[in-house]
PDB file of N, CA and C in Angstrom:
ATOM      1  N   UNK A   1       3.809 -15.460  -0.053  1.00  0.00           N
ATOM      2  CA  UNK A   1       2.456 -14.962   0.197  1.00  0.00           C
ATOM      3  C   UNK A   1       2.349 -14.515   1.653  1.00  0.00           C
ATOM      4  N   UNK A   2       1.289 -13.258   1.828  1.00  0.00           N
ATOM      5  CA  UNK A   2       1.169 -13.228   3.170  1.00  0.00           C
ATOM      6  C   UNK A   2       0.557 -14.256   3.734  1.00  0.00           C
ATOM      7  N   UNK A   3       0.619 -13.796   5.304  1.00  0.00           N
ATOM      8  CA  UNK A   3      -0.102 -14.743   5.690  1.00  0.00           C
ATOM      9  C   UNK A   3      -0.882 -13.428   6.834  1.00  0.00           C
ATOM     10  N   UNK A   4      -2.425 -13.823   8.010  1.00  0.00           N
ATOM     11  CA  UNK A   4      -2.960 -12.863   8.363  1.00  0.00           C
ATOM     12  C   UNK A   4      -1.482 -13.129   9.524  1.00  0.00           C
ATOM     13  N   UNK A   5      -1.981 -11.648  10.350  1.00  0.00           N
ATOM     14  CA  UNK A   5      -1.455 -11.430  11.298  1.00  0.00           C
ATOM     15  C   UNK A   5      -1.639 -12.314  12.215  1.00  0.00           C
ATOM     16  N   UNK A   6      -0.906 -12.887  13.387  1.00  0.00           N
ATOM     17  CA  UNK A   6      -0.870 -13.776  14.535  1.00  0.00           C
ATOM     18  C   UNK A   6      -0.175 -12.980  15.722  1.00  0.00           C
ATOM     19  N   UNK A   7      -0.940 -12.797  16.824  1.00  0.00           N
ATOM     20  CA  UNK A   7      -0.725 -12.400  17.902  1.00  0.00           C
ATOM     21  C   UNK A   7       0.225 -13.146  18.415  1.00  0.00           C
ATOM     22  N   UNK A   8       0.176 -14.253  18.713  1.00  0.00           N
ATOM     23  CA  UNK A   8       1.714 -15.186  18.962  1.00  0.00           C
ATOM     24  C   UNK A   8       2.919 -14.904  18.311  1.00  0.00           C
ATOM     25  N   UNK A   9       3.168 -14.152  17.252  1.00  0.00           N
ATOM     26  CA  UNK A   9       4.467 -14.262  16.447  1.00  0.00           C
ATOM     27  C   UNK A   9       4.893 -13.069  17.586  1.00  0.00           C
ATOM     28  N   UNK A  10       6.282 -13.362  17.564  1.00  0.00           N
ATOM     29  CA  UNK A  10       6.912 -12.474  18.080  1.00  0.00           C
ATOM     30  C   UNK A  10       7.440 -11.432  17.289  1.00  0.00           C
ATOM     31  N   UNK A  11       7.259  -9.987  17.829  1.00  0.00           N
ATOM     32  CA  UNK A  11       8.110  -9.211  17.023  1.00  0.00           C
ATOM     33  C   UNK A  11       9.141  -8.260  17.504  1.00  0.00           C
ATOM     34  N   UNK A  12      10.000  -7.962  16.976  1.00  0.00           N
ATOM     35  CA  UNK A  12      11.109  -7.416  17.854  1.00  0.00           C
ATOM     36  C   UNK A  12      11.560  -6.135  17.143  1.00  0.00           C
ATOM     37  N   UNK A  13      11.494  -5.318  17.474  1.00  0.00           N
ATOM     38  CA  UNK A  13      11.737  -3.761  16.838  1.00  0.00           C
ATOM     39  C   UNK A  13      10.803  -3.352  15.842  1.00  0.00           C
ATOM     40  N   UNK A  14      10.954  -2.300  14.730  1.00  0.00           N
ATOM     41  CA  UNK A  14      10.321  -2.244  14.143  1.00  0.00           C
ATOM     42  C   UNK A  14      10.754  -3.036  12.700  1.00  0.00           C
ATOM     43  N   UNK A  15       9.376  -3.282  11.942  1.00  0.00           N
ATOM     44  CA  UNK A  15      10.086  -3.916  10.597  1.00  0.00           C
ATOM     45  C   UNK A  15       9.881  -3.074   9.871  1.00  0.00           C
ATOM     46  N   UNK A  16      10.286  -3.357   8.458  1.00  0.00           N
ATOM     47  CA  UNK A  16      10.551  -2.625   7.707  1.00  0.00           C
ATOM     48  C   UNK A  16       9.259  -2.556   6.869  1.00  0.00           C
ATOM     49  N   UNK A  17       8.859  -3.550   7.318  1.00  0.00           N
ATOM     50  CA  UNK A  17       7.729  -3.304   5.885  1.00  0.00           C
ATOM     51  C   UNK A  17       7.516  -3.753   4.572  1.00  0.00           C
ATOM     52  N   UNK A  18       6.429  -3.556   3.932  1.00  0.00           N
ATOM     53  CA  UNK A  18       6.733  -3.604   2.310  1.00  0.00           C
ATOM     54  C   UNK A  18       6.363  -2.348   1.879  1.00  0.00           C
ATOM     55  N   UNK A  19       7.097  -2.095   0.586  1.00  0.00           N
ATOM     56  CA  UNK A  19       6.886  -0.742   0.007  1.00  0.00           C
ATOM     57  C   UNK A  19       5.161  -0.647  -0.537  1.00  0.00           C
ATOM     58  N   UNK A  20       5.294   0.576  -0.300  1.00  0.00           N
ATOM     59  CA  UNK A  20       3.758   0.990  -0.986  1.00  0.00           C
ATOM     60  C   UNK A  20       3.655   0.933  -2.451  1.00  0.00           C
ATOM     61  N   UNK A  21       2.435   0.787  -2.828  1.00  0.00           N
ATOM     62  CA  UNK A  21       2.484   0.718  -4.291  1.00  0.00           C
ATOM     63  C   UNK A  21       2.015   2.322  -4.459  1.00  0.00           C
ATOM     64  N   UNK A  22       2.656   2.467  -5.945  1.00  0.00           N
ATOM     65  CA  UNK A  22       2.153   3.912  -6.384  1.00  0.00           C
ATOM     66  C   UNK A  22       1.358   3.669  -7.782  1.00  0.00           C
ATOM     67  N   UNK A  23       0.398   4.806  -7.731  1.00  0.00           N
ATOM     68  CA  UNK A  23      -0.308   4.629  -8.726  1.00  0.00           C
ATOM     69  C   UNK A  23       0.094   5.686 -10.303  1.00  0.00           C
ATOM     70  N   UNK A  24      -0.007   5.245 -11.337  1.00  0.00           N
ATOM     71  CA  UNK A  24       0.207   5.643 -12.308  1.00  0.00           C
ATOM     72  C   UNK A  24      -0.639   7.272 -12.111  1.00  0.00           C
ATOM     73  N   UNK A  25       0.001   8.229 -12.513  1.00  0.00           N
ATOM     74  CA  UNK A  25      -0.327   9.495 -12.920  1.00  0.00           C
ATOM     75  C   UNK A  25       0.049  10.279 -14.554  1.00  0.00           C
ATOM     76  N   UNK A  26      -1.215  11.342 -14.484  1.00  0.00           N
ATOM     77  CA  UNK A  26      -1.033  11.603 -15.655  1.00  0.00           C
ATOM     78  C   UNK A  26       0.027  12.723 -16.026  1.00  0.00           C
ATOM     79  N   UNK A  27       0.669  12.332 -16.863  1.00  0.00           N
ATOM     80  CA  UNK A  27       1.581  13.413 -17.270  1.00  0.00           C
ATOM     81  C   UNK A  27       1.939  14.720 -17.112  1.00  0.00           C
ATOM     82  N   UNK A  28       2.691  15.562 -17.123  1.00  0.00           N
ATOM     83  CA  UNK A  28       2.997  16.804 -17.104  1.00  0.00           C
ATOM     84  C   UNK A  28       2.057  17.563 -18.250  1.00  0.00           C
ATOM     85  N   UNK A  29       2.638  17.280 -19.216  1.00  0.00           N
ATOM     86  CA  UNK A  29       2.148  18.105 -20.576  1.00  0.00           C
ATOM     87  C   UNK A  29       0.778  17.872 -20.617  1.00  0.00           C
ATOM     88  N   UNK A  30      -0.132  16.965 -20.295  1.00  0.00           N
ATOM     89  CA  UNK A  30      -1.301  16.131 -20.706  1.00  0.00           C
ATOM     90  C   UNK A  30      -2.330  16.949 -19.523  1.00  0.00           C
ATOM     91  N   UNK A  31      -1.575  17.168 -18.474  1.00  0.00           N
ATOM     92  CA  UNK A  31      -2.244  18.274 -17.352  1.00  0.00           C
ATOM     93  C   UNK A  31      -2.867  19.252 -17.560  1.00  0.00           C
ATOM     94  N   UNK A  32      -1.503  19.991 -18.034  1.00  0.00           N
ATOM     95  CA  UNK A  32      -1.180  21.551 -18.726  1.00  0.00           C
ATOM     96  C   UNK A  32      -2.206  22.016 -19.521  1.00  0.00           C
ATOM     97  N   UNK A  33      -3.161  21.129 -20.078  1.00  0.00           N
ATOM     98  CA  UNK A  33      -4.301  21.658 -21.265  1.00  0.00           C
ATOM     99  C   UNK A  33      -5.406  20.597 -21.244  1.00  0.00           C
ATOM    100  N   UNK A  34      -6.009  19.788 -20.009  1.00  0.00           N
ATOM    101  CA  UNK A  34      -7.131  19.436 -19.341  1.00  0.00           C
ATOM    102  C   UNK A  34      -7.671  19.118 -18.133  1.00  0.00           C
ATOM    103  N   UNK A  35      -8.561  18.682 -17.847  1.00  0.00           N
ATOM    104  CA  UNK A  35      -9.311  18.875 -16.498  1.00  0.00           C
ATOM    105  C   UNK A  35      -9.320  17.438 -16.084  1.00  0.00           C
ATOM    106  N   UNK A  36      -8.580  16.478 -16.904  1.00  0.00           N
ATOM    107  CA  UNK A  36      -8.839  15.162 -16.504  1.00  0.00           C
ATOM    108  C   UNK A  36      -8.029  14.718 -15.705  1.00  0.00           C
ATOM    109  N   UNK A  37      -8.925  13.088 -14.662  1.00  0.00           N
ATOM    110  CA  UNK A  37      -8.839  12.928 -13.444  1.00  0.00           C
ATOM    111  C   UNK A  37      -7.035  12.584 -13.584  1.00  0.00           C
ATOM    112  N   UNK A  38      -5.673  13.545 -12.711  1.00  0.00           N
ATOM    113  CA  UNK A  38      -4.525  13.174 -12.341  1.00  0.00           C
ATOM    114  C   UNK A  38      -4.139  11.917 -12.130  1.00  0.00           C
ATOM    115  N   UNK A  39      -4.177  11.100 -11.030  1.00  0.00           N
ATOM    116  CA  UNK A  39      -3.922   9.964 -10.730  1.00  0.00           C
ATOM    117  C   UNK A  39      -5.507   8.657 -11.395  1.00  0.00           C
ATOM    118  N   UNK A  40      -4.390   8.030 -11.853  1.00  0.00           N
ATOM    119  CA  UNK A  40      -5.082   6.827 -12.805  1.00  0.00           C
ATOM    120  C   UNK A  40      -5.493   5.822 -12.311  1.00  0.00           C
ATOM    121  N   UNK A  41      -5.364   5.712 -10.865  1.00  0.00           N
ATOM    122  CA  UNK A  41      -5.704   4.663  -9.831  1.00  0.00           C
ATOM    123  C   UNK A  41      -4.633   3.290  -9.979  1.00  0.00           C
ATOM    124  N   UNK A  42      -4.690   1.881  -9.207  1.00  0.00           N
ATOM    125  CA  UNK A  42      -4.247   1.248  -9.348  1.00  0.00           C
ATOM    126  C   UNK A  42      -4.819   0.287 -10.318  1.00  0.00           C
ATOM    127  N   UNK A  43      -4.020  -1.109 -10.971  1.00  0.00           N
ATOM    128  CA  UNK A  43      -4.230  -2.081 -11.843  1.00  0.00           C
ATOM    129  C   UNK A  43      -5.119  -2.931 -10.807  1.00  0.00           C
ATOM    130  N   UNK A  44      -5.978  -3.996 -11.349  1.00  0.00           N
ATOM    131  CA  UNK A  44      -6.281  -5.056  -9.936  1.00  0.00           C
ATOM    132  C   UNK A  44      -5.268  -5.486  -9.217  1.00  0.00           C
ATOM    133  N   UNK A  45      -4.224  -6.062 -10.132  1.00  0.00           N
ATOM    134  CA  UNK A  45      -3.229  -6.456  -9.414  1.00  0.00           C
ATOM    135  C   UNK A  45      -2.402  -5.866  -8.518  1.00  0.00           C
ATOM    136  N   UNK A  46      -2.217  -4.390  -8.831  1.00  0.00           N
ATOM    137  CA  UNK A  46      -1.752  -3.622  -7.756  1.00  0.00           C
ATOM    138  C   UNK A  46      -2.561  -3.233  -6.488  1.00  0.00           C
ATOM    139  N   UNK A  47      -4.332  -3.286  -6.584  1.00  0.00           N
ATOM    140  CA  UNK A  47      -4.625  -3.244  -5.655  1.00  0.00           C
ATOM    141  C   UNK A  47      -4.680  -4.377  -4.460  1.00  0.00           C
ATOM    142  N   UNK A  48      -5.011  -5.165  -4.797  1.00  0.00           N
ATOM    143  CA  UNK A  48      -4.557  -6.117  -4.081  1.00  0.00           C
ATOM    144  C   UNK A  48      -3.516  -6.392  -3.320  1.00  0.00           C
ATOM    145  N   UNK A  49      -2.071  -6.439  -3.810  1.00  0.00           N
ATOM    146  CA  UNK A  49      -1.072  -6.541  -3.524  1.00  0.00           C
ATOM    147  C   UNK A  49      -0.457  -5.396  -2.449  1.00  0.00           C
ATOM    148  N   UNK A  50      -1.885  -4.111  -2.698  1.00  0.00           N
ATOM    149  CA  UNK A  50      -1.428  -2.848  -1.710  1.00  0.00           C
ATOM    150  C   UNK A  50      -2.357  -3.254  -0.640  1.00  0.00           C
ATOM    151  N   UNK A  51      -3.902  -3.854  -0.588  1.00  0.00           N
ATOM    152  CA  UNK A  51      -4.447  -4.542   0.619  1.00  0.00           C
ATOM    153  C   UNK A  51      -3.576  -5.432   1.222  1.00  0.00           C
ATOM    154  N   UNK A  52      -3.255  -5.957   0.632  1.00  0.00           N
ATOM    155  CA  UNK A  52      -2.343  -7.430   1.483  1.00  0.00           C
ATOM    156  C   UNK A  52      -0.762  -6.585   2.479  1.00  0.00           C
ATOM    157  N   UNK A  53      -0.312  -5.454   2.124  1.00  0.00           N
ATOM    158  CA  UNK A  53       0.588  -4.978   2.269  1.00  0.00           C
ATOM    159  C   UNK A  53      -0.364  -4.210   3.597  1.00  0.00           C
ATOM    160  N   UNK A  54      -1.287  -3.769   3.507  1.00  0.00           N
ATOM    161  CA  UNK A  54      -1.561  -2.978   4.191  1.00  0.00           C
ATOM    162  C   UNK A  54      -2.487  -3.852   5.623  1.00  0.00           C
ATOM    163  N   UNK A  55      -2.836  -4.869   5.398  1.00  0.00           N
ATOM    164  CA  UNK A  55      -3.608  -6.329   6.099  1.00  0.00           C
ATOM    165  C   UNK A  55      -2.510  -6.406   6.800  1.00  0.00           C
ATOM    166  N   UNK A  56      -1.335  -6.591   6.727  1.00  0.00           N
ATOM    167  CA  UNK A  56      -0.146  -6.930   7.423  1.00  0.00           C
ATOM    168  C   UNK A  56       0.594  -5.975   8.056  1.00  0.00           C
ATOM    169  N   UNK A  57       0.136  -4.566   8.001  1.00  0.00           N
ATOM    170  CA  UNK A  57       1.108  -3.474   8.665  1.00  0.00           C
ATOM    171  C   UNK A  57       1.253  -4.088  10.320  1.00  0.00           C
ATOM    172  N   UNK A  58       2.315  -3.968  10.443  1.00  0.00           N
ATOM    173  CA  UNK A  58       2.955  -4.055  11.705  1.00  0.00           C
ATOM    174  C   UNK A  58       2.241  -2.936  13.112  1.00  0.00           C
ATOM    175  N   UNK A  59       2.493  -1.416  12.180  1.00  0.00           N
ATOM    176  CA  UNK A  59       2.756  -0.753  13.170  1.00  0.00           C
ATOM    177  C   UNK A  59       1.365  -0.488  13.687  1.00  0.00           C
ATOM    178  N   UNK A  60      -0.252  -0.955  12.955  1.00  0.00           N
ATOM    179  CA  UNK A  60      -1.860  -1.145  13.586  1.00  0.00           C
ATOM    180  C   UNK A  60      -1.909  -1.653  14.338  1.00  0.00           C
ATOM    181  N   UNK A  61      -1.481  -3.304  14.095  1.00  0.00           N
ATOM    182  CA  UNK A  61      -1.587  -4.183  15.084  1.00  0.00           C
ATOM    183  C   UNK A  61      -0.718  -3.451  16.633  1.00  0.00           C
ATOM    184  N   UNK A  62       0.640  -3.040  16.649  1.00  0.00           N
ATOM    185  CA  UNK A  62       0.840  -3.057  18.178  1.00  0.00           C
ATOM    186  C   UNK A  62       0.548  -1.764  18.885  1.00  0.00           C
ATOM    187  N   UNK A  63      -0.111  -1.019  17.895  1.00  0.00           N
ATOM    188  CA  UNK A  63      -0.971  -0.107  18.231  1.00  0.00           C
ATOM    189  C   UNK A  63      -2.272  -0.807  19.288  1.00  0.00           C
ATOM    190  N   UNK A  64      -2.739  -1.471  18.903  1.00  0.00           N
ATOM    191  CA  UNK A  64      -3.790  -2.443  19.509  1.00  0.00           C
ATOM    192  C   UNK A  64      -3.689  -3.217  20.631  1.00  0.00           C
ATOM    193  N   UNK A  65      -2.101  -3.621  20.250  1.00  0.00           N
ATOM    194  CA  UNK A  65      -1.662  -4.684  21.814  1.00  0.00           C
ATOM    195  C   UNK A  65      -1.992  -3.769  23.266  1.00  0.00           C
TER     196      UNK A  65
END
């Protein structure tokens, strides 16, 4: 689990990160012959898991320092 950010932790280069989540999109063929909305958004669970990913970016915080 994450945990929040701490100004005390040391960090040393850049990290890597966690991957972004991607959201389900609609098909090729299913495009091709309507007007409906492309990207399907995320599950709860994926949103979350993309806040927490994003609560923890590295490269905001030492933007800030």
């Amino acid at each position: 689990k994450l945990k929040v950010y701490n100004k005390n932790e040391k960090i040393t280069g850049w990290m890597p990160g966690i991957p972004r989540e991607e959201s389900e999109k609609l098909g090729v063929d299913e495009r091709k012959t309507n007007n409906k909305e492309v990207n399907l958004g995320f599950t709860g669970e994926e949103a979350i898991s993309e806040a927490e990913r994003c609560m923890r970016c590295y490269y905001i915080s030492m933007v800030a320092v």
